[in-house]
Protein backbone atom coordinates (compact mmCIF):
# COMPACT_ATOMS: atom_id res chain seq x y z
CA UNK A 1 -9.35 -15.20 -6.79
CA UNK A 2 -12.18 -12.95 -7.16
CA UNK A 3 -14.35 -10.01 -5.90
CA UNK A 4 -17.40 -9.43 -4.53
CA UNK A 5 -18.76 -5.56 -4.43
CA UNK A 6 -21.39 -5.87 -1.52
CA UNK A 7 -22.00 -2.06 -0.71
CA UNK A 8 -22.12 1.10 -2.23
CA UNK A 9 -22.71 4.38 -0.35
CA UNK A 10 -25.25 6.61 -1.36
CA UNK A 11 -23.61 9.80 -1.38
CA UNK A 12 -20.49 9.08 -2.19
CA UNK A 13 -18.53 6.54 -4.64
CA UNK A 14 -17.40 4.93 -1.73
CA UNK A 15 -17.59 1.19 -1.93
CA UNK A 16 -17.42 -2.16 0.53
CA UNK A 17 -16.45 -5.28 -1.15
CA UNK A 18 -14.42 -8.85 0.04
CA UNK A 19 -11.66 -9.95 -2.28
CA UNK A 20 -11.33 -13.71 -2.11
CA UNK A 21 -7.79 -15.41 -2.34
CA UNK A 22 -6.23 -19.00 -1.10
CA UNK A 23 -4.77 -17.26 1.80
CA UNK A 24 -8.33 -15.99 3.11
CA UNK A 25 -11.01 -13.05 2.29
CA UNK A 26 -9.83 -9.46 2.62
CA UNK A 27 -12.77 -7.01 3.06
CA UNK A 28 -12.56 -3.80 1.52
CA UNK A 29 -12.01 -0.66 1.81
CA UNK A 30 -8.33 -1.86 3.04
CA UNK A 31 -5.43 -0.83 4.53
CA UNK A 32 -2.27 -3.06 3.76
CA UNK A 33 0.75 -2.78 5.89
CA UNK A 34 3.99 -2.32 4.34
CA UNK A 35 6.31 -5.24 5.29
CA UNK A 36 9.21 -4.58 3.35
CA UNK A 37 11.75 -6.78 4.12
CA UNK A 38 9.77 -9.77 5.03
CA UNK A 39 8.68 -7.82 8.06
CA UNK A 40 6.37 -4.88 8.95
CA UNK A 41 9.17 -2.96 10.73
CA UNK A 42 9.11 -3.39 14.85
CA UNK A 43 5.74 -4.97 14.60
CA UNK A 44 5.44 -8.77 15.43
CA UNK A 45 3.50 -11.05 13.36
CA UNK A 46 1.23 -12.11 15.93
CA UNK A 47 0.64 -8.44 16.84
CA UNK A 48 -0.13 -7.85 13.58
CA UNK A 49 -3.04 -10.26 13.42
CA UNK A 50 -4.66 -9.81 16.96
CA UNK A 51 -3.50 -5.96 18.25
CA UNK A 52 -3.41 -4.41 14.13
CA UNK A 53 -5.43 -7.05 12.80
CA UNK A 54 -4.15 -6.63 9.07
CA UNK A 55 -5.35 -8.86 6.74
CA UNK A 56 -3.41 -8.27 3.85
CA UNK A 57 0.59 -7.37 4.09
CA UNK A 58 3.22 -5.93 1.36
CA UNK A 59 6.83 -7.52 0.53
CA UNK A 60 8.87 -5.40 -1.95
CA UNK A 61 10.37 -7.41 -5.51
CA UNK A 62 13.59 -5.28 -5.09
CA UNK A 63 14.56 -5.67 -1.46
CA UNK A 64 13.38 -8.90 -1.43
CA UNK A 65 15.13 -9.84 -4.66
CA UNK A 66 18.39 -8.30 -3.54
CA UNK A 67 18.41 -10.08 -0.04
CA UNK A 68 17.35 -12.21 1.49
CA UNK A 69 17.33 -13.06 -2.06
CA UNK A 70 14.94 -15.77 -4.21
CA UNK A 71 16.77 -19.18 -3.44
CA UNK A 72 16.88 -18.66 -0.14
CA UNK A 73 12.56 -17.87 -0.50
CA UNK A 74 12.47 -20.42 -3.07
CA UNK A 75 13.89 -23.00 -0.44
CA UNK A 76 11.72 -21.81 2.35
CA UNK A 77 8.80 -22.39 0.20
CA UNK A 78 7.72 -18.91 -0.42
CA UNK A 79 7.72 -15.71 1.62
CA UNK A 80 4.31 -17.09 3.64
CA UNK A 81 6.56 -19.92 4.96
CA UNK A 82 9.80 -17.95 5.15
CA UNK A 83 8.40 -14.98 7.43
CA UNK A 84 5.73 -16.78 9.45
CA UNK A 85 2.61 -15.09 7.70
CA UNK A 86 -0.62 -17.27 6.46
CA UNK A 87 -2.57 -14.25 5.13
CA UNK A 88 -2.54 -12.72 1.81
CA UNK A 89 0.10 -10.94 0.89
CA UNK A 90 0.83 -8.57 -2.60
CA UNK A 91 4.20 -7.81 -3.92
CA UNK A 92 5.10 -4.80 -5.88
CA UNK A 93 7.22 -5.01 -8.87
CA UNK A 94 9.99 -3.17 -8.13
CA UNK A 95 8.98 -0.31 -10.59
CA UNK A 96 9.05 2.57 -7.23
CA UNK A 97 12.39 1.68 -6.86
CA UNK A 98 13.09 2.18 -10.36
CA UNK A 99 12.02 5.74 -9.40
CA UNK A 100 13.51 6.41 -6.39
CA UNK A 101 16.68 5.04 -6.92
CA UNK A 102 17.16 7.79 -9.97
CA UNK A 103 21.01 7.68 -9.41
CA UNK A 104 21.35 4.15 -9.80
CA UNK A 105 19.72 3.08 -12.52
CA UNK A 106 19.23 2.89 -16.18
CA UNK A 107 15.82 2.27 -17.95
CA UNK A 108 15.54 0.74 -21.69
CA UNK A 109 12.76 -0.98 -23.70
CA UNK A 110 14.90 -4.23 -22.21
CA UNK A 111 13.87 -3.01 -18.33
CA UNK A 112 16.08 -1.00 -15.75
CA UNK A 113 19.19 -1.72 -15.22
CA UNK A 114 20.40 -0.59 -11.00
CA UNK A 115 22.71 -0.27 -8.75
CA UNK A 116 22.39 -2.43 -5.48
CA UNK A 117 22.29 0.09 -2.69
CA UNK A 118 24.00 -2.91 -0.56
CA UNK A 119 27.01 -3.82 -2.52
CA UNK A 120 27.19 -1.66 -5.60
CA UNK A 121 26.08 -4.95 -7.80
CA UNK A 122 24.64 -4.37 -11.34
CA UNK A 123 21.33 -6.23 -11.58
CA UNK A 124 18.75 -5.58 -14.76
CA UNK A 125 14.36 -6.18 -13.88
CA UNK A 126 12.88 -7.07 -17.32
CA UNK A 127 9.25 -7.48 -17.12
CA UNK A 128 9.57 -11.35 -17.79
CA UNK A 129 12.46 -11.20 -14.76
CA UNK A 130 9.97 -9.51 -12.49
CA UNK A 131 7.22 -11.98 -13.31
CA UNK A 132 10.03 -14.60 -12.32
CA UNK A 133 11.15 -13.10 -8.87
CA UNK A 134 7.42 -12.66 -7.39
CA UNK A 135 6.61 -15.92 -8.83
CA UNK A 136 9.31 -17.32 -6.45
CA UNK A 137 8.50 -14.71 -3.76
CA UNK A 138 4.65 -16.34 -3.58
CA UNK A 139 2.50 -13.31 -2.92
CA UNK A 140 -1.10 -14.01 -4.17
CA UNK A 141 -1.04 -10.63 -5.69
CA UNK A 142 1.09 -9.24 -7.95
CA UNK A 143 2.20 -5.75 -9.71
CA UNK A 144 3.01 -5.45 -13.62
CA UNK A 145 6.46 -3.53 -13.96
CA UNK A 146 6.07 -0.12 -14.51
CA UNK A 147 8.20 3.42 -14.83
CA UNK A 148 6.80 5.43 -11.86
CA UNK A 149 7.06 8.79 -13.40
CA UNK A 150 8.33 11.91 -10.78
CA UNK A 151 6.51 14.52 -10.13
CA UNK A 152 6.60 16.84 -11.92
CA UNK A 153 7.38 16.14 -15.48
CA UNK A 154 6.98 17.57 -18.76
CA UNK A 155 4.00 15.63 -20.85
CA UNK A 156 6.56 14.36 -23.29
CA UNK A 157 7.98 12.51 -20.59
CA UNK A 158 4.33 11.25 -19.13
CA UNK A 159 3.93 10.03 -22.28
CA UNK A 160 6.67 8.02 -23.13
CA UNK A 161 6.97 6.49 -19.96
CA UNK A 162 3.10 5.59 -20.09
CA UNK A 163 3.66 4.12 -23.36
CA UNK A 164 7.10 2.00 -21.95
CA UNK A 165 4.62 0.73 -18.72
CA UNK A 166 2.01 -0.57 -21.57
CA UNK A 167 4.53 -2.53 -23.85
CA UNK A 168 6.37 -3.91 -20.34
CA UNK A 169 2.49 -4.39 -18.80
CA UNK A 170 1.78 -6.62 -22.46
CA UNK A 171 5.41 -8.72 -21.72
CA UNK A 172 4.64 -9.43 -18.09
CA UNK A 173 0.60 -10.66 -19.18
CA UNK A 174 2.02 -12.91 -21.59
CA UNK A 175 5.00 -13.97 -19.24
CA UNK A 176 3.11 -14.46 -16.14
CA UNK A 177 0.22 -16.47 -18.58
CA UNK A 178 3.08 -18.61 -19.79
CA UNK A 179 4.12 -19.36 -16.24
CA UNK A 180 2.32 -21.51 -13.54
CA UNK A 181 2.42 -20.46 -9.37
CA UNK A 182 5.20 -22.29 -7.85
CA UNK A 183 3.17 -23.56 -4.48
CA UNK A 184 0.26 -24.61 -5.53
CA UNK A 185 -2.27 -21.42 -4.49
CA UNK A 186 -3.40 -18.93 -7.41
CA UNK A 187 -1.81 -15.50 -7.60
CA UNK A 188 -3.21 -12.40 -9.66
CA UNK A 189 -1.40 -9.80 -11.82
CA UNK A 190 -2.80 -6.44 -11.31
CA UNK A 191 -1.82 -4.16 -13.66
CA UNK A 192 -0.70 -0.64 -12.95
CA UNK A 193 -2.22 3.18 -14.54
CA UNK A 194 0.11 5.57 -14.96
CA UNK A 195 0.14 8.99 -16.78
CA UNK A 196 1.51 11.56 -14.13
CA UNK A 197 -1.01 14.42 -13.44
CA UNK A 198 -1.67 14.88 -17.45
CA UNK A 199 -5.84 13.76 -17.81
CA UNK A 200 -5.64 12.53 -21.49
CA UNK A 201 -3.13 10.40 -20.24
CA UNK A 202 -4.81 9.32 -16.86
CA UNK A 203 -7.74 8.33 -19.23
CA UNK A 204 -5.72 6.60 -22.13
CA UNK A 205 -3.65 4.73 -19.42
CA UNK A 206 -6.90 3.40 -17.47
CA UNK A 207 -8.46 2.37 -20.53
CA UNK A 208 -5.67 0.39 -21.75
CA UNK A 209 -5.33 -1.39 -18.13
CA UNK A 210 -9.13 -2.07 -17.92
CA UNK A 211 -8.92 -3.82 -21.50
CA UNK A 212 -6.97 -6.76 -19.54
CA UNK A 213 -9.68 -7.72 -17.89
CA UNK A 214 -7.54 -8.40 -14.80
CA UNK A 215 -8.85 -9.42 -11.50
CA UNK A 216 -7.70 -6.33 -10.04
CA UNK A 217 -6.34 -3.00 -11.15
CA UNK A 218 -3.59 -0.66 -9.45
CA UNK A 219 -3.18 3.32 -9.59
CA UNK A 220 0.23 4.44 -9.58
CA UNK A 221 2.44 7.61 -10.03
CA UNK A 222 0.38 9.74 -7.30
CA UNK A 223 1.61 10.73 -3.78
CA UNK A 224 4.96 10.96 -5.44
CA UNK A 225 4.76 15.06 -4.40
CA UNK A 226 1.90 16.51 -6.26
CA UNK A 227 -0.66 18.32 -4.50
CA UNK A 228 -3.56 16.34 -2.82
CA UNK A 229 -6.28 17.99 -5.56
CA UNK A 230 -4.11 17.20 -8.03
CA UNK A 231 -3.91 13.64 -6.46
CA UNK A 232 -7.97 12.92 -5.93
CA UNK A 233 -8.61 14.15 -9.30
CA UNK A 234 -6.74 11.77 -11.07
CA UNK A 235 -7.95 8.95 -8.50
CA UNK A 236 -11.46 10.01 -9.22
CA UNK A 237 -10.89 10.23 -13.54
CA UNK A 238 -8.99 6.71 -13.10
CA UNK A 239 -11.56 5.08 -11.26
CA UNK A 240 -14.38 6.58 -13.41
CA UNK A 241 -12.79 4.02 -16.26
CA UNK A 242 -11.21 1.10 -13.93
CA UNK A 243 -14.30 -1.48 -14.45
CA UNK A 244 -16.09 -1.33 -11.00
CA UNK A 245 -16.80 -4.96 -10.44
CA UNK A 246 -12.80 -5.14 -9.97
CA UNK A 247 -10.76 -3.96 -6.97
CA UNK A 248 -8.99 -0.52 -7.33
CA UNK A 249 -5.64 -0.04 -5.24
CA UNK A 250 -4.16 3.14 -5.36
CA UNK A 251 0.11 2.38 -5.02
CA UNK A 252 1.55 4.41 -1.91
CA UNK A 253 -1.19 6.51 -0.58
CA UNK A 254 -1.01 7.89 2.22
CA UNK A 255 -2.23 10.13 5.04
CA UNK A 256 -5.67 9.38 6.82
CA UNK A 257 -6.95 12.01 5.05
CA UNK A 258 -5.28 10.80 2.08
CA UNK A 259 -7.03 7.08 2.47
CA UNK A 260 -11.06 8.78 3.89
CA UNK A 261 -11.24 10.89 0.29
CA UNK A 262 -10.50 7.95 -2.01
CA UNK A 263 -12.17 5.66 -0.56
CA UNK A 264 -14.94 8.48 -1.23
CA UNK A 265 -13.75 8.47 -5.01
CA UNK A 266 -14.31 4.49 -5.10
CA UNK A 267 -10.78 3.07 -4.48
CA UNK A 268 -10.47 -0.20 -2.23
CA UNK A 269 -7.19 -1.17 -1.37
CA UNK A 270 -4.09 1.33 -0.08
CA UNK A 271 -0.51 1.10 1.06
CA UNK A 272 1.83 3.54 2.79
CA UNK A 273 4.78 3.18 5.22
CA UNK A 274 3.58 6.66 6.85
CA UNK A 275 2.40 4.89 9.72
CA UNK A 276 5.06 2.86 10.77
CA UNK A 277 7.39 5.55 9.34
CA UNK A 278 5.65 8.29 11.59
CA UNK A 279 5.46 5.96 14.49
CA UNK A 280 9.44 5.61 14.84
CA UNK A 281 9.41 9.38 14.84
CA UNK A 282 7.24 9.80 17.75
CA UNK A 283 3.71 10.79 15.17
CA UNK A 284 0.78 9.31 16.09
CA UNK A 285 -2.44 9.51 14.51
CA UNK A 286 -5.81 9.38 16.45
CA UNK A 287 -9.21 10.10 15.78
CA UNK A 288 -9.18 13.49 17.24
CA UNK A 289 -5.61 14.92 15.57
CA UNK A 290 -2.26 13.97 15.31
CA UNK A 291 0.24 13.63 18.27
CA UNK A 292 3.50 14.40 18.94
CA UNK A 293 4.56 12.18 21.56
CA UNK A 294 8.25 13.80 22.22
CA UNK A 295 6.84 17.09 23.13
CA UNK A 296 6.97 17.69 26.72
CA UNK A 297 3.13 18.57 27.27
CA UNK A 298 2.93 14.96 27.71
CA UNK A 299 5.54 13.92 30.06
CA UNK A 300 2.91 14.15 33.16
CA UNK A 301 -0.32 12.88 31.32
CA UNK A 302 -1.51 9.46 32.05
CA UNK A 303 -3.98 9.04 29.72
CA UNK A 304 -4.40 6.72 27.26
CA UNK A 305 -2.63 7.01 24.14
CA UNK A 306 -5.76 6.26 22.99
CA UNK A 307 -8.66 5.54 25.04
CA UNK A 308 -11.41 4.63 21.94
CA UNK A 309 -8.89 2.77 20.33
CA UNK A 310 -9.63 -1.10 19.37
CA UNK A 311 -6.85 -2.46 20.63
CA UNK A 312 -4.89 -2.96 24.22
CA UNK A 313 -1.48 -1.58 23.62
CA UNK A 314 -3.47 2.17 22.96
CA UNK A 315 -5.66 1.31 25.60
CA UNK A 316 -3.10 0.30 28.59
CA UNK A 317 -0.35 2.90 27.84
CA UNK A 318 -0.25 6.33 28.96
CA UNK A 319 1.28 9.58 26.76
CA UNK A 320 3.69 9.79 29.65
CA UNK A 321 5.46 6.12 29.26
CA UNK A 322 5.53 6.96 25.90
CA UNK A 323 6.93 10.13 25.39
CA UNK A 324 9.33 8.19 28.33
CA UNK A 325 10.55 5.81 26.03
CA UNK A 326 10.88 7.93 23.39
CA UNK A 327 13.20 10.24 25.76
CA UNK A 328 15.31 7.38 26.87
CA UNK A 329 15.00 6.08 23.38
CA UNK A 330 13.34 2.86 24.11
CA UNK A 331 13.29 0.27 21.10
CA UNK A 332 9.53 -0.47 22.45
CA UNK A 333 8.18 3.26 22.19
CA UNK A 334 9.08 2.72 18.51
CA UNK A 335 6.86 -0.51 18.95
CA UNK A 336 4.18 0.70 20.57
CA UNK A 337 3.55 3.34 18.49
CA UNK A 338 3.84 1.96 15.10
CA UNK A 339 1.23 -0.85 16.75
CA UNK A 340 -0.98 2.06 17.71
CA UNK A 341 -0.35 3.65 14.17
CA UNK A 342 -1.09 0.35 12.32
CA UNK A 343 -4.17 -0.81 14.28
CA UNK A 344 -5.61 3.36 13.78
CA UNK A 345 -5.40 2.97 9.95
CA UNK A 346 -6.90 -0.56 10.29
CA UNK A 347 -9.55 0.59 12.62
CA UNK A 348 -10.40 3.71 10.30
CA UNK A 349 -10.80 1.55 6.64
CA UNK A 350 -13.09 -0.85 8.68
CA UNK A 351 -15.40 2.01 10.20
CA UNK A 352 -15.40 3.30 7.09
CA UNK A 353 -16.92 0.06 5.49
CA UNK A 354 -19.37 0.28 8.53
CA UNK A 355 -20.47 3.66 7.76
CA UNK A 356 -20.54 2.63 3.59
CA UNK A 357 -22.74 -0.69 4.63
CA UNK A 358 -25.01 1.53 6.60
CA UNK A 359 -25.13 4.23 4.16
CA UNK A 360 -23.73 7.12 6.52
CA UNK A 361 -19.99 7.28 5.38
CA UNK A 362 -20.12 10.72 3.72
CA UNK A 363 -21.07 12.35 6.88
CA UNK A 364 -18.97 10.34 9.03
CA UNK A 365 -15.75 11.15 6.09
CA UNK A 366 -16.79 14.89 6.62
CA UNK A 367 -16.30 15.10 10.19
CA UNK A 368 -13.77 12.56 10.70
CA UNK A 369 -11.29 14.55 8.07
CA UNK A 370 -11.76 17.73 10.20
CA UNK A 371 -11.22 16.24 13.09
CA UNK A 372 -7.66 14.24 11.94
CA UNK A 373 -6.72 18.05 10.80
CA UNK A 374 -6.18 18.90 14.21
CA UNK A 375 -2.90 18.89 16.12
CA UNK A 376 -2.90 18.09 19.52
């Protein structure tokens, strides 16, 4: 695995790259859809290669760990085999969990200790554990466990959690080193910065993540509630450190806003369930604004959802059969739009590496972000 910056934007830090791996090239700046469960929720796989055309999809360690569980992956052959996918496809650790699920868990220098939210069942991730499960899940990438710190916390906390995510990122290196891929492709340990919104931590955390040398690096802790500034500064001190010959992906992030101003700051790779999440609420993002689909100022408009959009399903559908669906409460509005969601974010990381290659992207960021302000 390995990565090739090709572009850098003149006015920006903004970069275009391709990250090679056995499952095929992802070209960056990229969106990665967030397929928990072994699936990106309501959204075929075949729709996600043709209609979204991801090239890269998430699994989550925990959900995947608890069920269908890693013999029955292990037996399938891996999660490419087991849900039908033959593209790349990352795995986090587990460590977001370890933050949201506050009330069920228990973190020591050993790992965290949880609560299954599906039978009560007492289950401990260890660093060398983690290594284990997404060894047996298969994804070619995959995240160091980490302590995603809340937001906000004192800087006593920041810091000992930072610290914890350094000695668990040194057990997983050496465990995952120790270890060999279980189907015969290559998979890559990113590690992961933390240090809340504290900058001497930020800086001390990137540091110690870009002296692994890894093939790629992660940002976590942000979009976990703090405000965007406080977000894109810490995005922009990280990457400012994070070697720039090596992919940056910043953990959870976010809006389309979110994704145009760190690309800007230099970051390559994202992940968010907003649009899928959005989508099953009746939001829909578009070039122009955001959408409500349930309000009634659509029931009698037969446009497009989208007439510039890429693909068919924005293309062919009206805002009336939508918001229809929606009304009657279709399973297939819930479809359509988190298709249309997907294939916007999709579309708007590869115009963006359009507008880096031919050197216009801060101009087209500027007026794109005002426009997506809008709702319509």
């Amino acid at each position: 695995m390995h990565f090739e910056l090709n572009h850098k934007d003149p006015a920006t830090k903004a970069r275009a790259g391709v990250l090679h791996t056995d499952h095929g090239a992802i070209q960056t700046p990229i969106f990665m859809p967030v397929g928990t469960v072994a699936t990106v929720k309501a959204v075929h796989q075949e729709e996600l290669k043709k209609d979204i055309q991801a090239q890269i999809i998430l699994g989550n360690t925990y959900h995947l760990y608890l069920r269908p569980g890693t013999d029955i992956l292990e037996k399938a052959g891996g999660l490419h085999k087991f849900n039908n996918w033959d593209r790349p496809i990352l795995t986090d650790s587990g460590g977001f969990q370890v933050f949201s699920l506050a009330h069920r868990r228990k973190i020591t220098e050993e790992g965290a200790t949880f609560a299954s939210h599906i039978d009560g069942s007492k289950h401990l991730f260890s660093p060398e554990g983690v290594m284990d499960i997404q060894r047996k899940i298969g994804a070619d990438i995959i995240m160091a466990f980490d302590e995603c710190t809340p937001y906000p916390c004192t800087y006593k906390y920041a810091k000992r959690s930072m610290h914890l995510t350094h000695r668990w990122l040194k057990r997983c290196w050496t465990h995952f080193h120790n270890t060999d891929p279980i189907y015969g492709y290559e998979q890559a340990l990113f590690p992961i910065v933390q240090g809340s919104t504290y900058k001497d931590l930020r800086k001390q955390s990137a540091e110690t993540i870009a002296s692994y040398d890894s093939v790629g690096n992660a940002i976590g802790g942000l979009s976990v509630g703090e405000p965007h500034e406080d977000m894109y500064e810490m995005t922009d001190l990280v990457c400012s450190i994070l070697p720039s010959e090596k992919p940056r992906y910043l953990m959870g992030v976010g809006t389309p806003i979110n994704i145009l101003e760190c690309i800007a700051l230099g970051v390559d790779m994202f992940d968010c369930v907003m649009p899928t999440r959005n989508a099953r609420h009746g939001l829909l993002f578009t070039s122009q604004g955001t959408i409500n689909i349930k309000n009634a100022k659509w029931k009698d408009d037969f446009s497009p959802i989208d007439a510039d959009a890429p693909n068919p399903t924005s293309r062919t559908h009206t805002k009336a059969y939508l918001r229809h669906l929606f009304a009657a409460k279709e399973i297939l509005g819930q479809q359509l739009a988190s298709i249309h969601n997907l294939a916007f974010y999709l579309w708007l990381v590869g115009e963006a590496r359009n507008q880096i290659i031919a050197g216009t992207f801060g101009t087209w960021k500027d007026q794109m972000v005002k426009n997506m302000n809008k709702r319509l």
